[in-house]
N, C-alpha and C. Protein backbone atom coordinates (compact mmCIF):
# COMPACT_ATOMS: atom_id res chain seq x y z
N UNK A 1 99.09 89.53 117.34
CA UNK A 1 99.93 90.61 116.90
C UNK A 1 99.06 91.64 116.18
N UNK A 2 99.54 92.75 116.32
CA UNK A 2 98.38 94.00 115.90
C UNK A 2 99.22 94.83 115.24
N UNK A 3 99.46 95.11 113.69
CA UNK A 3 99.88 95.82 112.92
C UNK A 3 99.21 97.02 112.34
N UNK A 4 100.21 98.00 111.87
CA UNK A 4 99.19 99.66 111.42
C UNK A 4 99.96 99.64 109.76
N UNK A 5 98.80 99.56 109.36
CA UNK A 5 99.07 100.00 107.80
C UNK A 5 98.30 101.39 107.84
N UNK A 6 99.48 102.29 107.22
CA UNK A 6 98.98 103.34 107.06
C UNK A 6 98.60 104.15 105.32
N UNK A 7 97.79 104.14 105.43
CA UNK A 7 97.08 104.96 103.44
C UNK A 7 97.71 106.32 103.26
N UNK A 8 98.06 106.67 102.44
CA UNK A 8 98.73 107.93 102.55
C UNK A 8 98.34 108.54 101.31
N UNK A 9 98.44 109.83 100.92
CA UNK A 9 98.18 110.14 99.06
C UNK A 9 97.42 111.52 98.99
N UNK A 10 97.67 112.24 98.18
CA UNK A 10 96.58 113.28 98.09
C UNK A 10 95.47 113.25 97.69
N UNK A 11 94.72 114.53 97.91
CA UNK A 11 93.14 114.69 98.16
C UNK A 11 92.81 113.64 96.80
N UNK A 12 91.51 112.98 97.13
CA UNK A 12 91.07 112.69 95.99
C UNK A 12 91.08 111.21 95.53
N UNK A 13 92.51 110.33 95.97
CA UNK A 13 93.15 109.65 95.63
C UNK A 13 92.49 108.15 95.87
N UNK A 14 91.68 108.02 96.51
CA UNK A 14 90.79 106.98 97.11
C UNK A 14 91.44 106.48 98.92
N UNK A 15 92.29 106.95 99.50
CA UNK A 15 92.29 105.92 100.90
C UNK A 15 91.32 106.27 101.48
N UNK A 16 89.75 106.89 101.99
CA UNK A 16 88.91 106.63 102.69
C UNK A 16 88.10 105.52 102.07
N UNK A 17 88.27 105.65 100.78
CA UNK A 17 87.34 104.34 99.90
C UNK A 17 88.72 103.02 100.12
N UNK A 18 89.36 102.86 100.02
CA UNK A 18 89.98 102.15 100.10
C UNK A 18 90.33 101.24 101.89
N UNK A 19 89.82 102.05 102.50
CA UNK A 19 89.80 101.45 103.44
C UNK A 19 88.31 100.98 104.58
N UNK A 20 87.23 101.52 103.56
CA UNK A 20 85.88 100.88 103.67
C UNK A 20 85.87 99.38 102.50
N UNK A 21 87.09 100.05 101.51
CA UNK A 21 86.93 98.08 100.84
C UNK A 21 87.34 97.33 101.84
N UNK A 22 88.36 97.53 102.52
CA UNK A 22 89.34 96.36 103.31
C UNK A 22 88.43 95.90 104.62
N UNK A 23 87.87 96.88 105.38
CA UNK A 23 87.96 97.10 106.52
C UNK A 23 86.21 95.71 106.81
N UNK A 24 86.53 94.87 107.54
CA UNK A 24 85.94 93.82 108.21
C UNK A 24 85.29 94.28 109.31
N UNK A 25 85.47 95.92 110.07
CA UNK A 25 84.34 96.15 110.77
C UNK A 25 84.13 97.49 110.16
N UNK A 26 82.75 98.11 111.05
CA UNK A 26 82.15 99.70 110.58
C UNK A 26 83.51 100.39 110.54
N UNK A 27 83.57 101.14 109.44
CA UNK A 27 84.86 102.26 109.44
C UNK A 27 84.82 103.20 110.53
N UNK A 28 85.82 104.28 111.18
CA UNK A 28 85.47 105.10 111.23
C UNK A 28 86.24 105.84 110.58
N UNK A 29 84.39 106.95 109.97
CA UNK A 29 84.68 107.61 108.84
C UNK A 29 84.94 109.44 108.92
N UNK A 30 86.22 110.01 108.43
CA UNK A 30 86.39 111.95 109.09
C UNK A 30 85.85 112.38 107.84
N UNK A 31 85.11 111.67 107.09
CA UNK A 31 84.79 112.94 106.18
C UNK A 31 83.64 113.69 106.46
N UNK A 32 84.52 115.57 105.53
CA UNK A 32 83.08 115.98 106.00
C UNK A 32 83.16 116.74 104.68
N UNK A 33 81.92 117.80 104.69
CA UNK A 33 81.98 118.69 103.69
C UNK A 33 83.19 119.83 103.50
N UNK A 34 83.78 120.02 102.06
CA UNK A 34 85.12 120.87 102.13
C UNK A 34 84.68 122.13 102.24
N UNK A 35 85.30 122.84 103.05
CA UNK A 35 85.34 124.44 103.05
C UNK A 35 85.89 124.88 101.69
N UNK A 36 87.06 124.21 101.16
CA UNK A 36 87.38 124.80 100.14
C UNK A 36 86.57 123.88 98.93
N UNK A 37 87.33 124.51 97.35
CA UNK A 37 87.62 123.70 96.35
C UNK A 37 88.44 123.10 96.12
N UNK A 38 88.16 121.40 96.30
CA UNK A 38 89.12 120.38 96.42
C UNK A 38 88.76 119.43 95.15
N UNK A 39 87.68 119.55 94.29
CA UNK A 39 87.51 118.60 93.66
C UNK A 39 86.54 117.67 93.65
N UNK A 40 86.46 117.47 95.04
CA UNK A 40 84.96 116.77 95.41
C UNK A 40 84.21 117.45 96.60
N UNK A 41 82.85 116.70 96.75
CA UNK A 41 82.55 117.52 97.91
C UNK A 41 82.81 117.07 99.44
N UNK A 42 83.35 116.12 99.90
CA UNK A 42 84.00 115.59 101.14
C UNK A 42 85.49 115.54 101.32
N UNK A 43 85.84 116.10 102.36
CA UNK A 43 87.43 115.42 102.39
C UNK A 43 87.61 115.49 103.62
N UNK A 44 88.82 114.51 104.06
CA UNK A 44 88.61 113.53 105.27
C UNK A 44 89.57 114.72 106.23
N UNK A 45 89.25 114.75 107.66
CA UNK A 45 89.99 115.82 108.14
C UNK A 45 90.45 115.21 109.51
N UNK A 46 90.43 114.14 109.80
CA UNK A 46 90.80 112.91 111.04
C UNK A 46 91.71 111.86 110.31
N UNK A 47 90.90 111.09 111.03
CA UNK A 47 92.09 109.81 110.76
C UNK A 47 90.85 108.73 110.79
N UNK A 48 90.74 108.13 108.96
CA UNK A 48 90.18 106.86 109.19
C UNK A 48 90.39 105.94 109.27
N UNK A 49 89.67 105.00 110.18
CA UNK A 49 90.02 103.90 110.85
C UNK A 49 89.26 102.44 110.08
N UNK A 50 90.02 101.42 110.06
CA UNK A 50 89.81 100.04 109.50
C UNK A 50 90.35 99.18 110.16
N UNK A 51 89.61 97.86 110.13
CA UNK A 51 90.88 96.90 110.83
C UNK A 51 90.34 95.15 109.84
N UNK A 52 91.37 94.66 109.74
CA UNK A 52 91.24 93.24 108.71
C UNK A 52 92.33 91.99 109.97
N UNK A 53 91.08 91.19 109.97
CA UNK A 53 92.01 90.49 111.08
C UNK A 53 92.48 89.03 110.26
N UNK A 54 93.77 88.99 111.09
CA UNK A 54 94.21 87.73 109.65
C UNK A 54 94.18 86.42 110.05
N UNK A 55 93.92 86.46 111.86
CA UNK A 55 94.25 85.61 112.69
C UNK A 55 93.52 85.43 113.78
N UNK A 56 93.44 84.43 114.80
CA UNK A 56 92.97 84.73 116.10
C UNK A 56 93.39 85.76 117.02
N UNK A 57 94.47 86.08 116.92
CA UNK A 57 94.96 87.27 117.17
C UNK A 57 96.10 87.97 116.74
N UNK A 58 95.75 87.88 115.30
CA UNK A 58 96.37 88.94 114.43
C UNK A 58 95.35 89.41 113.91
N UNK A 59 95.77 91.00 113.59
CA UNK A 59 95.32 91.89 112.91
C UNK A 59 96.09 92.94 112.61
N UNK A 60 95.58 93.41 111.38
CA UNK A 60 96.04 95.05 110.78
C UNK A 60 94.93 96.02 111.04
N UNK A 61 95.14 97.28 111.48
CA UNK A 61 94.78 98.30 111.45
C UNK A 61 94.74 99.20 110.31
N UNK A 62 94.14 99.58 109.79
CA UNK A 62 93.77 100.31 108.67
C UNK A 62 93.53 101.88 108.96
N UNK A 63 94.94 102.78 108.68
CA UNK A 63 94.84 104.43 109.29
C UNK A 63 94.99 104.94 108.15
N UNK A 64 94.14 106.10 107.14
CA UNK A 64 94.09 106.63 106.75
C UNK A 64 94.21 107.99 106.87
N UNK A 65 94.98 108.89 106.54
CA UNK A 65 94.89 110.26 106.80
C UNK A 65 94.67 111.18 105.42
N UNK A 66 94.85 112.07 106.15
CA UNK A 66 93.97 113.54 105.22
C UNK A 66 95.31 113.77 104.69
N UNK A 67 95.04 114.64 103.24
CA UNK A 67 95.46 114.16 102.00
C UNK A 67 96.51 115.58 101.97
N UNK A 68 95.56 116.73 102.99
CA UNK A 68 96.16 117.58 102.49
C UNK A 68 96.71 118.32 103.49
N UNK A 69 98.07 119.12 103.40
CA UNK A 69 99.14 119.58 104.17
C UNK A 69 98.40 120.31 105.62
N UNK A 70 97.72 120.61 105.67
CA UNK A 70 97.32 121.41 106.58
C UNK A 70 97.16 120.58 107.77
N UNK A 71 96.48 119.42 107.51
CA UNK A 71 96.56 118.39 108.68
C UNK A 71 97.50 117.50 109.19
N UNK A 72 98.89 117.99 108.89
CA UNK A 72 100.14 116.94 109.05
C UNK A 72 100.29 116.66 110.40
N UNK A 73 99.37 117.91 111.16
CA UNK A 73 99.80 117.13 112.48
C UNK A 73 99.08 115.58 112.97
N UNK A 74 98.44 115.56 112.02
CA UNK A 74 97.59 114.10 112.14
C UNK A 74 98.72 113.15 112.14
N UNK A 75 99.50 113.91 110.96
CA UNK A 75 100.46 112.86 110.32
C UNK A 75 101.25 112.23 111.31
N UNK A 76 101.75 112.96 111.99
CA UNK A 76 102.65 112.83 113.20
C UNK A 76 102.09 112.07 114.08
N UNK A 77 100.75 111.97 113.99
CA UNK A 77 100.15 110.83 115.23
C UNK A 77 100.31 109.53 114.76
N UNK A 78 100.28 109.02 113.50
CA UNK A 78 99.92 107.93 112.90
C UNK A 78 100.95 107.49 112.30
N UNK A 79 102.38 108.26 112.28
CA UNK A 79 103.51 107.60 112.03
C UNK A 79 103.81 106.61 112.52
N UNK A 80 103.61 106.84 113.91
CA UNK A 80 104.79 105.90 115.01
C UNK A 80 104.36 104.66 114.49
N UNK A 81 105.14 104.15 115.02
CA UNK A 81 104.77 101.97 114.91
C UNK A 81 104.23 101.91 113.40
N UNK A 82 104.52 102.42 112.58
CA UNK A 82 103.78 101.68 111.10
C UNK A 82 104.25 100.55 110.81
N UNK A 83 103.70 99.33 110.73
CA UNK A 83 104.20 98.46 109.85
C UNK A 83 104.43 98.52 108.36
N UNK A 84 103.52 99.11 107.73
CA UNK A 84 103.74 99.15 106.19
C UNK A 84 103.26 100.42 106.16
N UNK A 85 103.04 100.96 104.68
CA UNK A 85 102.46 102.19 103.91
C UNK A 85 101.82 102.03 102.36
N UNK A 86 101.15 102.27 102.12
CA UNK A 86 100.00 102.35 100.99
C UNK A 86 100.20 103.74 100.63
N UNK A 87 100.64 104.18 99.47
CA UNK A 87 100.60 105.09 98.73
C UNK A 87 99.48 105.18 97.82
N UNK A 88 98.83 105.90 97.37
CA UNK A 88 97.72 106.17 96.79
C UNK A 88 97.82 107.16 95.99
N UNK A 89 97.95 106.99 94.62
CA UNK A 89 98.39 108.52 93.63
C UNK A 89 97.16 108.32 92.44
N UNK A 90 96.38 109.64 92.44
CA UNK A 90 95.04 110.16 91.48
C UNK A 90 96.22 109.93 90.64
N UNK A 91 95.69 109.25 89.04
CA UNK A 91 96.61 109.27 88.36
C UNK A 91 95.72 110.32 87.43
N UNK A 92 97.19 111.62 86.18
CA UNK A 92 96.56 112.58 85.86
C UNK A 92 96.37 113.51 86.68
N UNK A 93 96.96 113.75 88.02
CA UNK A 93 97.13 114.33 89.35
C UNK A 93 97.92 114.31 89.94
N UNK A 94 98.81 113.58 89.57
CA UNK A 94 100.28 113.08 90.01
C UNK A 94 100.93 114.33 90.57
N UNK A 95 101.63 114.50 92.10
CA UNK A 95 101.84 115.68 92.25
C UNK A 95 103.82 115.03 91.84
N UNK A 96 104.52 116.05 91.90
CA UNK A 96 106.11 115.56 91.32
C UNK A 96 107.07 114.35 91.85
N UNK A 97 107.66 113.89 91.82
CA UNK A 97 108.29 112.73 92.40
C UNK A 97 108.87 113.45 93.52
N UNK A 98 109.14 114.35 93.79
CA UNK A 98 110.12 115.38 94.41
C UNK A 98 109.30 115.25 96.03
N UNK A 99 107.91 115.95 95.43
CA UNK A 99 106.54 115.98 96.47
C UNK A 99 106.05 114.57 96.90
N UNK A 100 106.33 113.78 96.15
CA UNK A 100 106.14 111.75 96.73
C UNK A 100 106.65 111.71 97.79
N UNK A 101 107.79 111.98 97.17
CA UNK A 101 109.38 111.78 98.23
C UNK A 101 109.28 112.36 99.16
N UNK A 102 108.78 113.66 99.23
CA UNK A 102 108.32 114.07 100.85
C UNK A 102 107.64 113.66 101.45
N UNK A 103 106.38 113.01 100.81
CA UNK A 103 105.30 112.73 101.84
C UNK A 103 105.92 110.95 102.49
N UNK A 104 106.50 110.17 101.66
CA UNK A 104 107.13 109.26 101.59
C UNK A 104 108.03 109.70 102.96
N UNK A 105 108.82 110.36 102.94
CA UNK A 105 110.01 110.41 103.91
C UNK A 105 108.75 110.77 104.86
N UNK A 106 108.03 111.78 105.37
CA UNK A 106 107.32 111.95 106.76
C UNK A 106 106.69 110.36 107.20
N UNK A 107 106.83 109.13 106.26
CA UNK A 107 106.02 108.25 107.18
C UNK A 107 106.93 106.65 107.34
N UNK A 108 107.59 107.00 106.27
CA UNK A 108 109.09 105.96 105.97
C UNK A 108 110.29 106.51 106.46
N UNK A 109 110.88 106.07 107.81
CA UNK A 109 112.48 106.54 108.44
C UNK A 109 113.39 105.45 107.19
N UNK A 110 112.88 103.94 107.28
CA UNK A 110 114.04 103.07 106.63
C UNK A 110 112.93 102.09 105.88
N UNK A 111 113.30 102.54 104.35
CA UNK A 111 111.99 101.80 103.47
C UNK A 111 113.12 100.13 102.99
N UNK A 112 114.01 99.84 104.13
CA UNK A 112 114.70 98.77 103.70
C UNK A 112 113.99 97.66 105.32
N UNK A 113 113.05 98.33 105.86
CA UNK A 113 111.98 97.68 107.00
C UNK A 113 110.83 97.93 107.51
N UNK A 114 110.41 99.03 106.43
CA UNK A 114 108.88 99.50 106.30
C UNK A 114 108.93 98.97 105.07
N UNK A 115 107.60 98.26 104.42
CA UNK A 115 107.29 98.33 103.15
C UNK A 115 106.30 99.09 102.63
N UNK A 116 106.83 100.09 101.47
CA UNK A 116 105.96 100.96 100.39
C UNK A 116 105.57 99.57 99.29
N UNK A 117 103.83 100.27 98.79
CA UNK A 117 103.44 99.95 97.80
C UNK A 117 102.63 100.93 97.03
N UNK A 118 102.98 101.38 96.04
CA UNK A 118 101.91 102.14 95.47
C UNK A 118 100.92 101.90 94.82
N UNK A 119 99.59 102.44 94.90
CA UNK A 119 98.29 102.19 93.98
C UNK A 119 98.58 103.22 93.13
N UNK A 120 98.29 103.14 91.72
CA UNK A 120 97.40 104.31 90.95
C UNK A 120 95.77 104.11 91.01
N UNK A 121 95.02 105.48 90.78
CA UNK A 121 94.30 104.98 91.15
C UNK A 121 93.34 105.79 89.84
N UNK A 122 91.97 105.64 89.44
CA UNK A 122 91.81 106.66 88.85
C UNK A 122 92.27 106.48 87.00
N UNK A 123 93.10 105.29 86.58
CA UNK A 123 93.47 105.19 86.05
C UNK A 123 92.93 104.96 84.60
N UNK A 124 91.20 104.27 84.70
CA UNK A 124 90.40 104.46 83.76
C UNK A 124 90.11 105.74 83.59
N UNK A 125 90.32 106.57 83.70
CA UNK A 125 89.86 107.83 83.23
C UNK A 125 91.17 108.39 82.73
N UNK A 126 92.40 108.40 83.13
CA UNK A 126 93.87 109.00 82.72
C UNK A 126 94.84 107.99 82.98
N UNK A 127 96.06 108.10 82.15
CA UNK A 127 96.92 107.29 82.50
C UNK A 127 97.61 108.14 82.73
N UNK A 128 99.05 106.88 83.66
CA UNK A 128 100.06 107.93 84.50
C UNK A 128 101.39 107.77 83.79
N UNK A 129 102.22 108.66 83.53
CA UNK A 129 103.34 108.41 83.85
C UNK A 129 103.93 108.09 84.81
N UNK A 130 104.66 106.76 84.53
CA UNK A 130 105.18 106.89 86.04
C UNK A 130 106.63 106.62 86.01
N UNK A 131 107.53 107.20 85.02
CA UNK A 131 109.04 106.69 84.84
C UNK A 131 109.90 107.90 85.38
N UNK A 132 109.45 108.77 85.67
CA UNK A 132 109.76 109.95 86.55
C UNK A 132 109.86 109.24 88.12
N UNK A 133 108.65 109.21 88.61
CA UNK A 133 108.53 108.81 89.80
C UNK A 133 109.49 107.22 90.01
N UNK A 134 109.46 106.52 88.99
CA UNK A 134 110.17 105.11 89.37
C UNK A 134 111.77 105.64 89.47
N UNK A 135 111.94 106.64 88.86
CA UNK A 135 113.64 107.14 88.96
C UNK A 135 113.96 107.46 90.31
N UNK A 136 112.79 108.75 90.72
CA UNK A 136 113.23 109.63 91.93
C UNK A 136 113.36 107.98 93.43
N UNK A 137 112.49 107.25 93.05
CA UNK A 137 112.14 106.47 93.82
C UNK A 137 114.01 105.38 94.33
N UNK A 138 113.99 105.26 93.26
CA UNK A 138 115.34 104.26 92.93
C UNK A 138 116.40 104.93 93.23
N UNK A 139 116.46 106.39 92.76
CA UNK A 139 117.52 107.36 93.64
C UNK A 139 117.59 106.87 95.00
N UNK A 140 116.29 107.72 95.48
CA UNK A 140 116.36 107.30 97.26
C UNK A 140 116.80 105.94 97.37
N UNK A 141 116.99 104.53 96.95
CA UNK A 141 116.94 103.09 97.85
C UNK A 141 115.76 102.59 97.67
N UNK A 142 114.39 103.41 97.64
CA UNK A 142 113.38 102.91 97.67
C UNK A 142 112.79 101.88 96.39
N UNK A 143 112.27 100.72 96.36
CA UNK A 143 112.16 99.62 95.77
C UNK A 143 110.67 99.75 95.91
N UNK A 144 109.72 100.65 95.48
CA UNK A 144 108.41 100.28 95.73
C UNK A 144 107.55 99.72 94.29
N UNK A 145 106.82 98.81 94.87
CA UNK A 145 106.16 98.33 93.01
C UNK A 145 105.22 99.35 92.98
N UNK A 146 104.42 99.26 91.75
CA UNK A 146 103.43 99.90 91.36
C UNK A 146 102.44 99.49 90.77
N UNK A 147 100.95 99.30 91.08
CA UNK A 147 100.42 99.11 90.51
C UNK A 147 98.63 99.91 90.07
N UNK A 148 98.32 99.71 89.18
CA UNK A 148 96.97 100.32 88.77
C UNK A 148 96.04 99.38 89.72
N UNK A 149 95.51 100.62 90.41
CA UNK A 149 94.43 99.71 91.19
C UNK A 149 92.79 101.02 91.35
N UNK A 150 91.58 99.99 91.88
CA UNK A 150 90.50 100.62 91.39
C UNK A 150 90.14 100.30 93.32
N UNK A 151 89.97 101.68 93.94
CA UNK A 151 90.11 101.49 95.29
C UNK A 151 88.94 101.45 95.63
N UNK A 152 87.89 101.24 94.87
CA UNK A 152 86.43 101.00 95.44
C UNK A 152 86.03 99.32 94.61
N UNK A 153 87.35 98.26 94.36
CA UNK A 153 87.15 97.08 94.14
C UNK A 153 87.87 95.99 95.22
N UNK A 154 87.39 95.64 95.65
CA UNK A 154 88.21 94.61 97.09
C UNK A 154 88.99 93.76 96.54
N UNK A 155 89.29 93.48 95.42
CA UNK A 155 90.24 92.68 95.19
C UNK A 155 91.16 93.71 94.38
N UNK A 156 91.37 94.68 94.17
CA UNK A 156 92.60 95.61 94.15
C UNK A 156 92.97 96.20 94.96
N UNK A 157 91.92 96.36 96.12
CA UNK A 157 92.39 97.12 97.37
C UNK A 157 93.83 95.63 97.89
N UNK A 158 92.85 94.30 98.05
CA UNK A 158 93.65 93.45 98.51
C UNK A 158 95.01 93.36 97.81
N UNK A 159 94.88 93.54 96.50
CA UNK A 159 96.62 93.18 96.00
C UNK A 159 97.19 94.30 96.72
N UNK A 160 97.51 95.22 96.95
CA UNK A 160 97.93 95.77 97.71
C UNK A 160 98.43 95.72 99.35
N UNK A 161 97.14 95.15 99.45
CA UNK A 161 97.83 94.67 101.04
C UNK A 161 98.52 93.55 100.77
N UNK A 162 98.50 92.73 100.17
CA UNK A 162 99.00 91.43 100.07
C UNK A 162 100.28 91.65 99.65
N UNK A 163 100.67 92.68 98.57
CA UNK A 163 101.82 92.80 98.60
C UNK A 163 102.73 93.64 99.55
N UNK A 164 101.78 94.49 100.56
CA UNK A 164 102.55 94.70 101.99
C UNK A 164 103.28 93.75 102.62
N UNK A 165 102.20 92.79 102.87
CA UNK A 165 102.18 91.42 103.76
C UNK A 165 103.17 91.44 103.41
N UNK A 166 103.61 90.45 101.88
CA UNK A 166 104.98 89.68 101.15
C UNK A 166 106.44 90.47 101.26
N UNK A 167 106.29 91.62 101.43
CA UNK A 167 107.53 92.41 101.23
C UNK A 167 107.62 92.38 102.87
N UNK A 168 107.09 92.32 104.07
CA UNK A 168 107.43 92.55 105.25
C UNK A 168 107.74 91.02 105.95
N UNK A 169 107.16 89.70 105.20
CA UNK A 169 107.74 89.09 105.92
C UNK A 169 108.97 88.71 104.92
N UNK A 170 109.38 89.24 103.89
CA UNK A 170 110.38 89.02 103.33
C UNK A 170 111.48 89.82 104.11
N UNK A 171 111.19 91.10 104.25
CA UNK A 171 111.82 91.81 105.68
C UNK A 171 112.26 90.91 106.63
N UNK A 172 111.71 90.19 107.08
CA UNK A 172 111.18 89.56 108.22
C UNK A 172 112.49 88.44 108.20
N UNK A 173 111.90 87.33 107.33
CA UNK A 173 112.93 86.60 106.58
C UNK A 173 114.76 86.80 106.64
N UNK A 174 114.99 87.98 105.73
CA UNK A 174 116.06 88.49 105.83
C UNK A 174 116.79 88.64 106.57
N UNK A 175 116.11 89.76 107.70
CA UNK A 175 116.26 89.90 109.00
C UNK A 175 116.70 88.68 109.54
N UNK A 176 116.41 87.67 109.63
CA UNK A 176 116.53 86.47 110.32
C UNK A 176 117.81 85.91 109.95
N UNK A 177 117.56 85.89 108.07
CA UNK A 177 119.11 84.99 107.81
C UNK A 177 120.36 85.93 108.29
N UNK A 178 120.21 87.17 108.14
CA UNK A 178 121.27 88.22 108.80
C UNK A 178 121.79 87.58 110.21
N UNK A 179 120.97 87.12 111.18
CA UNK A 179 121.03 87.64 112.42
C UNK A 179 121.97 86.01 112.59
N UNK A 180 121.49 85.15 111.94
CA UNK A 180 122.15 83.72 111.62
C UNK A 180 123.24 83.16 111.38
């Protein structure tokens, strides 16, 4: 079975680093140098690629996209078939719950069979509020946890996936006793 976790988040936020932690073969990597002022000097303008295999023939795919609006048509490629989503928020950068919620809705149709998880990221340097965003979130239906994570450490990249994993076969689960 071959699943797509997709990284999502604005510029800055760590999913190209975050998916050279995960990723079990060579990445492939879109960064290049920014035309503009973004903050740093690379930003990713493709779609990076990872893959973590869990099985003899299972695996996740690891799709990262570019952070910032101009490339949404990427976005549109890398929607289809998602199994899960990885949110990724610079904390101290936090763009509004309002602006989550959008980027959230372009990659989540029904977050009651996609699972969201969010990273903060960034967090030794600023902390986040995040009781704004846990409201707008709970408005929508959406149930996503949150946690502080350091996306250039493999074992915070992993809590994250791991708590993909748990929330989708809990999906999964559900699904089942429903159908029963």
């Amino acid at each position: 079975m071959y699943r797509k976790l997709v990284v999502i988040g604005d510029v800055g936020a760590g999913k190209s680093t975050m998916i050279r932690t995960l990723s079990e073969i060579e990445t492939v990597d879109t960064d290049v140098a920014s035309s503009k002022n973004i903050g740093k000097p690379l930003t990713t303008v493709g779609i990076d690629y990872g893959r973590i295999s869990l099985g003899e023939d299972d695996a996740i795919g690891l799709y990262g996209v570019p952070g910032q609006k101009r490339y949404s048509f990427i976005w549109d490629m890398v929607k289809e078939d998602i199994w899960g989503c990885v949110l990724l928020l610079k904390s101290g950068q936090m763009p509004s719950p309002e602006k989550i919620l959008e980027l959230v809705n372009i990659f989540i149709d029904d977050p009651n069979k996609t699972p969201l998880v969010i990273g903060l990221t960034h967090t030794d340097i600023q902390d986040a509020n995040i009781g704004g965003l846990h409201a707008a979130l709970k408005a929508k239906g959406i149930n996503a946890p949150i946690y502080s994570v350091d996306a250039r450490k493999k074992q915070s990249s992993i809590l994250l996936l791991h708590t993909v994993l748990s929330m989708q076969n809990a999906f999964e689960y559900s699904q089942k006793q429903t159908l029963s």
